[in-house]
PDB file of N, CA and C in Angstrom:
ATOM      1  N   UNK A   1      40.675  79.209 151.581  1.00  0.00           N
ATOM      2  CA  UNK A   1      40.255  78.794 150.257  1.00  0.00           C
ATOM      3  C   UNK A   1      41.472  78.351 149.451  1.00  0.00           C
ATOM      4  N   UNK A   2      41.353  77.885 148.276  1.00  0.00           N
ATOM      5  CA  UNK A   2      42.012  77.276 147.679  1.00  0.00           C
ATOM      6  C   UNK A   2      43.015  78.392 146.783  1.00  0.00           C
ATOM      7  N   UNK A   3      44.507  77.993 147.004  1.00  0.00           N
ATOM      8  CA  UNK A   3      45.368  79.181 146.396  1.00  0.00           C
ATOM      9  C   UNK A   3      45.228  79.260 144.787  1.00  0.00           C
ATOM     10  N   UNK A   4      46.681  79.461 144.193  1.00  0.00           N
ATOM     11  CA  UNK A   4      46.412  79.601 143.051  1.00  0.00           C
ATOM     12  C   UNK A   4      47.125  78.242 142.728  1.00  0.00           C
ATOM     13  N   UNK A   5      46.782  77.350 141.773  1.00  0.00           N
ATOM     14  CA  UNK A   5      47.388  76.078 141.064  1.00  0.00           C
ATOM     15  C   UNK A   5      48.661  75.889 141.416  1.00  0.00           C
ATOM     16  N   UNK A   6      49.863  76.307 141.523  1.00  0.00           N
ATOM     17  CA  UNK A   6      50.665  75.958 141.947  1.00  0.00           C
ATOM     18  C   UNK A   6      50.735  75.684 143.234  1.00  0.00           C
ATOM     19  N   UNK A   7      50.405  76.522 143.844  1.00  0.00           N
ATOM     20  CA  UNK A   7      50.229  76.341 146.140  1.00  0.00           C
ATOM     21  C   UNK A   7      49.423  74.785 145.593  1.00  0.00           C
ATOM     22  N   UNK A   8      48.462  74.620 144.710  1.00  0.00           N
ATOM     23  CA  UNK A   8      47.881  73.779 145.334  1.00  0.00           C
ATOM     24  C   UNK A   8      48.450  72.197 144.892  1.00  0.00           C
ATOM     25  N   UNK A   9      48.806  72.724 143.962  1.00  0.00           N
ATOM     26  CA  UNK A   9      49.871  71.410 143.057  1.00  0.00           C
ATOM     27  C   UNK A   9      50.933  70.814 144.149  1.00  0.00           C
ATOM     28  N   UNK A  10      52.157  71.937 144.704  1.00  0.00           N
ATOM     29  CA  UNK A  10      53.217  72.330 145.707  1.00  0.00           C
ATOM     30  C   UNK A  10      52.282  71.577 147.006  1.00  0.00           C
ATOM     31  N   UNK A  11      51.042  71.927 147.430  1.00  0.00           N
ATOM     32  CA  UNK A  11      50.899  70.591 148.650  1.00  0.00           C
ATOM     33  C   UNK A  11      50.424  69.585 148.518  1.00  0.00           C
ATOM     34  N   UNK A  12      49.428  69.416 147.308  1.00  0.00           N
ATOM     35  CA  UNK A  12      49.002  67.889 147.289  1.00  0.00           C
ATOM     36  C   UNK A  12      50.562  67.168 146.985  1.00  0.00           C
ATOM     37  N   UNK A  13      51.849  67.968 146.435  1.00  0.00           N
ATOM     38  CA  UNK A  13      53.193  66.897 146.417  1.00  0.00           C
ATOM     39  C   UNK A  13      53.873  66.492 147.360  1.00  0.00           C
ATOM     40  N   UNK A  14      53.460  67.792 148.663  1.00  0.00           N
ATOM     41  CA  UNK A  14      53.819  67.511 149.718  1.00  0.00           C
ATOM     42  C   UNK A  14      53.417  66.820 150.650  1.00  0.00           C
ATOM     43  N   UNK A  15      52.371  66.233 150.070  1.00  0.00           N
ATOM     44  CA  UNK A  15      51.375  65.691 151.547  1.00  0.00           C
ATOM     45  C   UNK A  15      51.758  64.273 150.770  1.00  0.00           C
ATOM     46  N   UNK A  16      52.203  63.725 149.957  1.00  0.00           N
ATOM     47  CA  UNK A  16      52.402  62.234 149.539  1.00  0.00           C
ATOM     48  C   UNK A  16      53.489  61.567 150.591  1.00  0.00           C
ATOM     49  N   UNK A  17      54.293  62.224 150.621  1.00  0.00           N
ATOM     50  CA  UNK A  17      55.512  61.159 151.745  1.00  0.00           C
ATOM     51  C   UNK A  17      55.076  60.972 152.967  1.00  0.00           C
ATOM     52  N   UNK A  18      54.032  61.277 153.479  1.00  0.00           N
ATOM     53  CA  UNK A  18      53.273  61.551 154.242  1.00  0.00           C
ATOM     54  C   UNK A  18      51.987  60.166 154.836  1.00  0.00           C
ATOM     55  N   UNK A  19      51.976  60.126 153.367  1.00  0.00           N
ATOM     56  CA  UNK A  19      50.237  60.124 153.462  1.00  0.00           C
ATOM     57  C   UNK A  19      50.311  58.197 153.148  1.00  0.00           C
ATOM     58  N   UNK A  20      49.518  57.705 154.533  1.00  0.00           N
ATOM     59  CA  UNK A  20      49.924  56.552 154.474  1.00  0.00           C
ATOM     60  C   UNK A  20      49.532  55.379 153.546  1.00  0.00           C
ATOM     61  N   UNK A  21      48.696  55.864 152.363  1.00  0.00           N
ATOM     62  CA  UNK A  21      48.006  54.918 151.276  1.00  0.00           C
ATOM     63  C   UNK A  21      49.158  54.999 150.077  1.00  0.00           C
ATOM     64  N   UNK A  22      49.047  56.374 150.268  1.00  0.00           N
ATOM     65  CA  UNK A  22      50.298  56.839 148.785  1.00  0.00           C
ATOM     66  C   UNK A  22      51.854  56.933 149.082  1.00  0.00           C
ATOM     67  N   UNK A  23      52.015  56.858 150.014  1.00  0.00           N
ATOM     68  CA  UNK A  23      53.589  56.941 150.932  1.00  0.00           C
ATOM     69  C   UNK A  23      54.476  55.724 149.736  1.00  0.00           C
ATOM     70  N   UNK A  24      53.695  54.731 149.995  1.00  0.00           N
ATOM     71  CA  UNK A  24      55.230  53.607 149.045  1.00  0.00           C
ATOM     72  C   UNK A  24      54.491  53.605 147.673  1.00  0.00           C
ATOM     73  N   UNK A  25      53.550  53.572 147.061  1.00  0.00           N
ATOM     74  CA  UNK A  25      53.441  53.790 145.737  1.00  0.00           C
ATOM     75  C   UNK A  25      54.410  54.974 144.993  1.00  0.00           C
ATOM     76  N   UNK A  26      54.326  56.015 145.661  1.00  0.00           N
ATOM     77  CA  UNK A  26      55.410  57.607 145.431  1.00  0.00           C
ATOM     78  C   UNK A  26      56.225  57.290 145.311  1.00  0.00           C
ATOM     79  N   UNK A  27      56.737  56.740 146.235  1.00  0.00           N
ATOM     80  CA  UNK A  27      57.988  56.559 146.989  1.00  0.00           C
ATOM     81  C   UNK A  27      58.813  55.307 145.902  1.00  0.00           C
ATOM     82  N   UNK A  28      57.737  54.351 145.435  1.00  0.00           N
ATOM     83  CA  UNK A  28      58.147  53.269 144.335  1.00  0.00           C
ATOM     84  C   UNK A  28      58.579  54.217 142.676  1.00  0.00           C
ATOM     85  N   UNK A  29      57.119  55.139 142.408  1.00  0.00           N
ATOM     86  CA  UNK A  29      57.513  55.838 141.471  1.00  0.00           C
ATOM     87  C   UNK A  29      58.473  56.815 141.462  1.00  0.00           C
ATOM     88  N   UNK A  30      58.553  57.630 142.293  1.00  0.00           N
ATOM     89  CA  UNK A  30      59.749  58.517 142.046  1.00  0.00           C
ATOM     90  C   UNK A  30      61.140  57.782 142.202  1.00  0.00           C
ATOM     91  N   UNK A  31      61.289  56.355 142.353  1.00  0.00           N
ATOM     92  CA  UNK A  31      62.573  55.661 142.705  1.00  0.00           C
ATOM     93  C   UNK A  31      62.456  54.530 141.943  1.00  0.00           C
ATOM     94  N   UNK A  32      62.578  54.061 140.683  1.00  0.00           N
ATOM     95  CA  UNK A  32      61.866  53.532 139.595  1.00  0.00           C
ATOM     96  C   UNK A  32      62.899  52.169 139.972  1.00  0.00           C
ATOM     97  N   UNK A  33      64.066  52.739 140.382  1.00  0.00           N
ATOM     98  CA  UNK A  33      65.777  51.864 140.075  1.00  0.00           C
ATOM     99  C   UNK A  33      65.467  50.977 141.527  1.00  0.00           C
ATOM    100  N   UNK A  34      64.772  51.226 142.827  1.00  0.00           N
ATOM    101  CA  UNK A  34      64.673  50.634 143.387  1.00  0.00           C
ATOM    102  C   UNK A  34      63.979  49.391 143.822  1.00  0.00           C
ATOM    103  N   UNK A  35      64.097  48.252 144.112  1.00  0.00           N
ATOM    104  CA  UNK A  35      63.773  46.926 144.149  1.00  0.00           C
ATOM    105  C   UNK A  35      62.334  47.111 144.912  1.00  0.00           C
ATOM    106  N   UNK A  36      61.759  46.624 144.863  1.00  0.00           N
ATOM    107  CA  UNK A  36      59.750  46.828 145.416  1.00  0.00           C
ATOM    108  C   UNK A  36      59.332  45.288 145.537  1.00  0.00           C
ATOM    109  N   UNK A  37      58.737  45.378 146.652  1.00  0.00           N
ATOM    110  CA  UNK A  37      58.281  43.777 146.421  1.00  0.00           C
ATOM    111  C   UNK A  37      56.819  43.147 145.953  1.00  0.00           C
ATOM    112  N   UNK A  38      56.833  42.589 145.328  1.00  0.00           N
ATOM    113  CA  UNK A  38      55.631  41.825 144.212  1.00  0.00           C
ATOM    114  C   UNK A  38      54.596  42.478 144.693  1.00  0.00           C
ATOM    115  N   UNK A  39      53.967  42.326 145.145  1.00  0.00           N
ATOM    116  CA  UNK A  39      52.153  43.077 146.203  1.00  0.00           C
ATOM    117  C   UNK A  39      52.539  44.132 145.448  1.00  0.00           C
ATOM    118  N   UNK A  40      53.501  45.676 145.570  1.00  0.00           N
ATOM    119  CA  UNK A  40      53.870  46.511 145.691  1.00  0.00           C
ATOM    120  C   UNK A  40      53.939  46.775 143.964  1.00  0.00           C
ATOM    121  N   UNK A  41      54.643  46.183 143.334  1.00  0.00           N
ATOM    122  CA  UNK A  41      54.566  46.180 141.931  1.00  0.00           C
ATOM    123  C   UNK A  41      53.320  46.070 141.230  1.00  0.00           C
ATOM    124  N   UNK A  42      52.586  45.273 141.684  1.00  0.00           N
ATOM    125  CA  UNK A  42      51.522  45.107 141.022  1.00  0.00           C
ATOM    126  C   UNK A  42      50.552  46.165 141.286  1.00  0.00           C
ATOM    127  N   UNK A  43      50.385  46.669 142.728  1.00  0.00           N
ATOM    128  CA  UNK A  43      49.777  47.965 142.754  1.00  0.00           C
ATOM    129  C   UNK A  43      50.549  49.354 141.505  1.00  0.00           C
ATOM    130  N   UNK A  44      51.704  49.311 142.019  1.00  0.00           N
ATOM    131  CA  UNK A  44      52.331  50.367 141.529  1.00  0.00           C
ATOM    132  C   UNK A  44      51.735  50.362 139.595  1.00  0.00           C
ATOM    133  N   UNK A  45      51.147  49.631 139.373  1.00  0.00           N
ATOM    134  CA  UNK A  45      50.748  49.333 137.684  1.00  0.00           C
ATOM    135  C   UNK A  45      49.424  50.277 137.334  1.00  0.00           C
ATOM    136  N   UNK A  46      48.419  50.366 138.792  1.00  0.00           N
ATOM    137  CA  UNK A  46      47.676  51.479 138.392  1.00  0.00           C
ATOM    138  C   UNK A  46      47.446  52.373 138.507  1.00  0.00           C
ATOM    139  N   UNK A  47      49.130  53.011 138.565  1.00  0.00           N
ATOM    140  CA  UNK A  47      49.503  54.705 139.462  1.00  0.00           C
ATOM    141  C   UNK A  47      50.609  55.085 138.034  1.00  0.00           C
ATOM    142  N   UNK A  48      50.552  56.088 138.008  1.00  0.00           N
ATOM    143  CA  UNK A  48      51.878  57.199 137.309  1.00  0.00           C
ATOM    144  C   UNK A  48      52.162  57.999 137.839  1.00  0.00           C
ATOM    145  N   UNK A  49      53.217  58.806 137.891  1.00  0.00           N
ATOM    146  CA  UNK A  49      53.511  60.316 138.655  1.00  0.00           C
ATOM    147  C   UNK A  49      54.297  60.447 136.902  1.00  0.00           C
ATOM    148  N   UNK A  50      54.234  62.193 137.105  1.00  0.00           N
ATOM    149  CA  UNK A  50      54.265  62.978 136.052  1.00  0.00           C
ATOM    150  C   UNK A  50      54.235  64.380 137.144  1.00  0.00           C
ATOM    151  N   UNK A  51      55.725  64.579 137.229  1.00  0.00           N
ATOM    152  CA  UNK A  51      55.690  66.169 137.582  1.00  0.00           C
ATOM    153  C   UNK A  51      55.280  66.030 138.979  1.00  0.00           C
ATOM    154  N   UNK A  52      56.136  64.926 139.533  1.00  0.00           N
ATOM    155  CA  UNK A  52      55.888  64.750 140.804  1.00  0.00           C
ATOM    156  C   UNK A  52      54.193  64.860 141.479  1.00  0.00           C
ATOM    157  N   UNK A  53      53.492  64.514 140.702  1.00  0.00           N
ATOM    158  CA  UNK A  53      52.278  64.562 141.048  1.00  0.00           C
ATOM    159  C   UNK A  53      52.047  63.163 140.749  1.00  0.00           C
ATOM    160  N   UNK A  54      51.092  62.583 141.609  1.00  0.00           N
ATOM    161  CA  UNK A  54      50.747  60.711 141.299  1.00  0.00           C
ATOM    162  C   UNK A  54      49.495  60.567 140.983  1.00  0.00           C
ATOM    163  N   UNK A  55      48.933  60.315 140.085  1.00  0.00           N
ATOM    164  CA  UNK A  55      47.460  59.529 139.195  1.00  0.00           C
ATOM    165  C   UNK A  55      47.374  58.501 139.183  1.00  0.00           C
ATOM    166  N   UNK A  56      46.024  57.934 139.319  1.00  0.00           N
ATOM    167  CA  UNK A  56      45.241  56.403 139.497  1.00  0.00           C
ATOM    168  C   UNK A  56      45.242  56.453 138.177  1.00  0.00           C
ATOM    169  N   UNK A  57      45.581  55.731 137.345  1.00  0.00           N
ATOM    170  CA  UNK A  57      45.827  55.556 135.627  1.00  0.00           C
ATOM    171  C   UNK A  57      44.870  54.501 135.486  1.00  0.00           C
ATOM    172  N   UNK A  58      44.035  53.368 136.410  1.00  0.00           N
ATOM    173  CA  UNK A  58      43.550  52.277 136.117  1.00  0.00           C
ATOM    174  C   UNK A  58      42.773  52.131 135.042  1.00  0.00           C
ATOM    175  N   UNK A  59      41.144  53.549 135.284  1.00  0.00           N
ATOM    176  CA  UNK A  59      40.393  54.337 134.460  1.00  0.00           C
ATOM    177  C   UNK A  59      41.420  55.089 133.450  1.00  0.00           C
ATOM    178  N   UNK A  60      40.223  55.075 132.210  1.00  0.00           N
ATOM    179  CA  UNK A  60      40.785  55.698 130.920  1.00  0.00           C
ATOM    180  C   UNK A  60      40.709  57.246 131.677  1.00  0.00           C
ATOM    181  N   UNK A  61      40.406  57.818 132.328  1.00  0.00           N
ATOM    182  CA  UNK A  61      40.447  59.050 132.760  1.00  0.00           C
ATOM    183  C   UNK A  61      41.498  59.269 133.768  1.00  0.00           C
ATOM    184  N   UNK A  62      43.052  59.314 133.540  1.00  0.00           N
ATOM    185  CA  UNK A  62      43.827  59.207 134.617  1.00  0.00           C
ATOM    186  C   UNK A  62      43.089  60.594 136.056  1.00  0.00           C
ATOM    187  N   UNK A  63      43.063  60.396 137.200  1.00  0.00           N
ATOM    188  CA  UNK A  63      42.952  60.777 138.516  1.00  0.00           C
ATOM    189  C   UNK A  63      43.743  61.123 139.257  1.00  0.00           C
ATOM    190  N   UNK A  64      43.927  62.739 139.411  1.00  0.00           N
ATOM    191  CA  UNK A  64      44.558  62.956 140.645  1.00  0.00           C
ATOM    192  C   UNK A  64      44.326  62.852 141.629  1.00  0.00           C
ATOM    193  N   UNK A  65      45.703  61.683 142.489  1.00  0.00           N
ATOM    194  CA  UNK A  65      45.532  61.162 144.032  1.00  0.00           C
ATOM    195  C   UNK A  65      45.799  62.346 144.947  1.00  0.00           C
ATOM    196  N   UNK A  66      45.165  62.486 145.795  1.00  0.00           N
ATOM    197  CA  UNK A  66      44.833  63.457 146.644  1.00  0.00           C
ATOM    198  C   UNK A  66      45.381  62.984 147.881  1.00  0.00           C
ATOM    199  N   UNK A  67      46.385  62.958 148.866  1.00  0.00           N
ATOM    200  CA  UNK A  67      46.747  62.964 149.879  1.00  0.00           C
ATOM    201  C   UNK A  67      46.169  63.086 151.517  1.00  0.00           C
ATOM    202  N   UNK A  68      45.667  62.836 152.410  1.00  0.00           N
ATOM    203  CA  UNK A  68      44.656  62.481 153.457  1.00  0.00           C
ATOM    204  C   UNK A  68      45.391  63.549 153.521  1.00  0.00           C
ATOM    205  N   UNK A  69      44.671  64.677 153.479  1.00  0.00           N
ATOM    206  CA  UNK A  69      45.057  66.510 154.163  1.00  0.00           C
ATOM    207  C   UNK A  69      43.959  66.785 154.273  1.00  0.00           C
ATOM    208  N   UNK A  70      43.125  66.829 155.604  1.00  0.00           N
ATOM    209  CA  UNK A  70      42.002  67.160 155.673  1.00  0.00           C
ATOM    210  C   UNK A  70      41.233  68.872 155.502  1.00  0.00           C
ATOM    211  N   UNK A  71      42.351  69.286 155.628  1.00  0.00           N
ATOM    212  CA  UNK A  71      42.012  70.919 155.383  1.00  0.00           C
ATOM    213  C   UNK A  71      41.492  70.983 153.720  1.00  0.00           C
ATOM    214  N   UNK A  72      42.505  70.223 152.851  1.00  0.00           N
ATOM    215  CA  UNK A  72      42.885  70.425 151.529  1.00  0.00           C
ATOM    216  C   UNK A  72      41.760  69.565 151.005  1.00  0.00           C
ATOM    217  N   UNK A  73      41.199  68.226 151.709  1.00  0.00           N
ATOM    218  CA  UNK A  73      39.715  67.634 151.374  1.00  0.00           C
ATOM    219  C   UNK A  73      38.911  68.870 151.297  1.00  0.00           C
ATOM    220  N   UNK A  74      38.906  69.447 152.539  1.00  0.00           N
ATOM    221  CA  UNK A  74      37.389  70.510 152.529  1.00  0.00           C
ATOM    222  C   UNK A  74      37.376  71.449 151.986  1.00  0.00           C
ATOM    223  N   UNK A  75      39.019  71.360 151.511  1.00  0.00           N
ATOM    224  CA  UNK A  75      38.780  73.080 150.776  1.00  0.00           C
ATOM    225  C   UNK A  75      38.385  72.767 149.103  1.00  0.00           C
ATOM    226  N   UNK A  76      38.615  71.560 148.783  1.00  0.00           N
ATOM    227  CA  UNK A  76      38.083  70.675 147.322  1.00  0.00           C
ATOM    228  C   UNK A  76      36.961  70.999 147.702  1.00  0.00           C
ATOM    229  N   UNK A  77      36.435  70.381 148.431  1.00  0.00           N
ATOM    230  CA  UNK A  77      34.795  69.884 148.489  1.00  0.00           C
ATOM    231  C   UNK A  77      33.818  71.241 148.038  1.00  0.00           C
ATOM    232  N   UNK A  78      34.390  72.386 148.894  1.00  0.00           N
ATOM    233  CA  UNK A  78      34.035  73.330 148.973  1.00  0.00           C
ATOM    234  C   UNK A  78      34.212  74.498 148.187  1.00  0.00           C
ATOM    235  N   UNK A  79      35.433  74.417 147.538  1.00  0.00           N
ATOM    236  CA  UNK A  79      35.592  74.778 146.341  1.00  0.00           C
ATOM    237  C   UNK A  79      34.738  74.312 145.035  1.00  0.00           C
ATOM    238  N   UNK A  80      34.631  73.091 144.765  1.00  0.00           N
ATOM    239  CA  UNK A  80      34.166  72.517 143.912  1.00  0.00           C
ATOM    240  C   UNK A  80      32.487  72.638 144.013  1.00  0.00           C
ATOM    241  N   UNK A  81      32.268  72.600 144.710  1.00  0.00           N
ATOM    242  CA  UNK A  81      30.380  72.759 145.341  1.00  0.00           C
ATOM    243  C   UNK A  81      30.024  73.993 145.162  1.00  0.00           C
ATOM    244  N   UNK A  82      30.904  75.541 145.721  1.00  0.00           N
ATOM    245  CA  UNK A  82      30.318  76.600 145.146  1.00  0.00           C
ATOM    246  C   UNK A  82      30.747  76.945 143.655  1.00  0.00           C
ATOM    247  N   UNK A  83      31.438  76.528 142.944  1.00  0.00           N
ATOM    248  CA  UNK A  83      31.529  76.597 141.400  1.00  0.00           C
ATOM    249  C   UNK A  83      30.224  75.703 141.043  1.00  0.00           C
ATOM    250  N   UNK A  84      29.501  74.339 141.316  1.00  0.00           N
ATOM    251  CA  UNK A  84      28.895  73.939 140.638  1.00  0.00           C
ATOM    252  C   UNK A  84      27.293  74.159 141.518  1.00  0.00           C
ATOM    253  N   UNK A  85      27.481  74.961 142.665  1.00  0.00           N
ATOM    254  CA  UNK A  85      26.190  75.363 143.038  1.00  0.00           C
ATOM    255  C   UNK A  85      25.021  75.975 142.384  1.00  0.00           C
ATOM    256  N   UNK A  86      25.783  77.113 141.396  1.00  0.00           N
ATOM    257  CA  UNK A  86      24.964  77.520 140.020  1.00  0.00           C
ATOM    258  C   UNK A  86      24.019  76.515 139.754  1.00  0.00           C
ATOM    259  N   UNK A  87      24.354  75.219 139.669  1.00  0.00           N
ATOM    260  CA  UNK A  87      23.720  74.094 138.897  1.00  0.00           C
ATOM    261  C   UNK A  87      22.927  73.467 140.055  1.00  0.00           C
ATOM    262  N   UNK A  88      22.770  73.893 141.163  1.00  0.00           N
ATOM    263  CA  UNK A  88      22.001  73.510 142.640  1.00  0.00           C
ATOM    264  C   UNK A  88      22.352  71.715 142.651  1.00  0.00           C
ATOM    265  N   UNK A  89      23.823  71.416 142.812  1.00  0.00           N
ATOM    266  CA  UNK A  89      23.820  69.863 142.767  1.00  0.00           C
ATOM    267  C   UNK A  89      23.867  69.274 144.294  1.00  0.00           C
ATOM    268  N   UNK A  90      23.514  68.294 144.314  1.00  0.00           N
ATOM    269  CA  UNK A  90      23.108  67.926 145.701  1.00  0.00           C
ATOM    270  C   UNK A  90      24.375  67.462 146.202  1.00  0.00           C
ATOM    271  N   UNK A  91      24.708  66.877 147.341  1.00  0.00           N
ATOM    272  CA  UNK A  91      25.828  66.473 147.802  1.00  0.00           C
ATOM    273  C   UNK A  91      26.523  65.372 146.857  1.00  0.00           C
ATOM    274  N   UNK A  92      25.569  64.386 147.111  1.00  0.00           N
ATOM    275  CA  UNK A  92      26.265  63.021 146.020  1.00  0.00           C
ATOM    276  C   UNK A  92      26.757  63.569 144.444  1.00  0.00           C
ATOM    277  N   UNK A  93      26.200  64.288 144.142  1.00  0.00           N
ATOM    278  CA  UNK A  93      26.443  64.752 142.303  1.00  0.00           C
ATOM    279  C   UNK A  93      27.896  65.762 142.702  1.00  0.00           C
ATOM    280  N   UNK A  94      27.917  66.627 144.195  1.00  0.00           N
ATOM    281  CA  UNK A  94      29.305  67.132 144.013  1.00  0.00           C
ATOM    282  C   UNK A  94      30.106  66.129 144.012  1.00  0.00           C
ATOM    283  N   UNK A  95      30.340  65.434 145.114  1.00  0.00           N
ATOM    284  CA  UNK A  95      31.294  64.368 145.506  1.00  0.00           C
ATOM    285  C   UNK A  95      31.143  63.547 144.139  1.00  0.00           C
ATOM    286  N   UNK A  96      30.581  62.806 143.875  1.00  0.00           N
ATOM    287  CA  UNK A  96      30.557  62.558 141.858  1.00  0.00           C
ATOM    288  C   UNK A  96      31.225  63.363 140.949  1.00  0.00           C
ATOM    289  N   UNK A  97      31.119  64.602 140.730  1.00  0.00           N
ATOM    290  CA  UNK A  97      32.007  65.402 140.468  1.00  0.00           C
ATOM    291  C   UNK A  97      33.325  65.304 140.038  1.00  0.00           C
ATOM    292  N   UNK A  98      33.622  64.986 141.797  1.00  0.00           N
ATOM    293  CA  UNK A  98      34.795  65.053 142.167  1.00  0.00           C
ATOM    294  C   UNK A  98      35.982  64.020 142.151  1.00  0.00           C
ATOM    295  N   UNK A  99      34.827  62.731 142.600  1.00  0.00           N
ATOM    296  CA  UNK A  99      35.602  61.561 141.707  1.00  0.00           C
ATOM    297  C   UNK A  99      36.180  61.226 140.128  1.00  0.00           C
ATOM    298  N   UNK A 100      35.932  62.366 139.572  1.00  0.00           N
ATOM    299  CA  UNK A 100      36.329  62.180 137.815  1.00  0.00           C
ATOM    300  C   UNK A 100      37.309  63.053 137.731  1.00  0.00           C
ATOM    301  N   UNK A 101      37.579  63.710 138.934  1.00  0.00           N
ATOM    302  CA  UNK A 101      38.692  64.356 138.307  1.00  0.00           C
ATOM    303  C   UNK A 101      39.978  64.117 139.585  1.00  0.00           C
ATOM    304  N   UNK A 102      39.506  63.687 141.018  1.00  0.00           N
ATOM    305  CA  UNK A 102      40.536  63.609 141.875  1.00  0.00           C
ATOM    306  C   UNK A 102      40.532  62.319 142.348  1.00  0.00           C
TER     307      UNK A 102
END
């Protein structure tokens, strides 16, 4: 299950150098001074990192990017589904959910 906020902060940062969607966007933001080429810039416009963590900024609701860690997918999913099970939500309304905030 899912640790306490920091463990979980500490691997979604770790799984970015990694992770082959977010690998050069990171890698652009945390290295601001380094030269990027055009394609690359223009992506890099709807990302921020803040605290070594990287957000889809595109939406007025900035999004934490989540890193292809498949353990750390299911333990969201599953985390997030028995907190809002109370509310008996079906699959699509979790995963909905989940898109507004990751």
């Amino acid at each position: 299950m899912l640790g306490t906020d920091d463990e979980f902060l500490d691997e979604v940062c770790s799984g970015y150098p990694d992770d082959g969607y977010f690998r050069t966007v990171y890698h652009a933001l945390m290295h601001p001074n380094n030269p990027v080429e055009k394609l690359l810039a223009t992506k890099i416009l709807q990302y921020e990192a803040a605290d070594s963590l990287l957000y889809y900024t595109l939406d007025t609701n900035p999004q934490l990017c989540i890193p292809q860690i498949a353990r750390l997918h299911s333990e969201l999913i599953q985390h997030n589904h028995d907190v809002l099970i109370a509310r008996h939500l079906a699959v699509d309304a979790t995963l909905g959910w989940l898109w507004n905030f990751y």
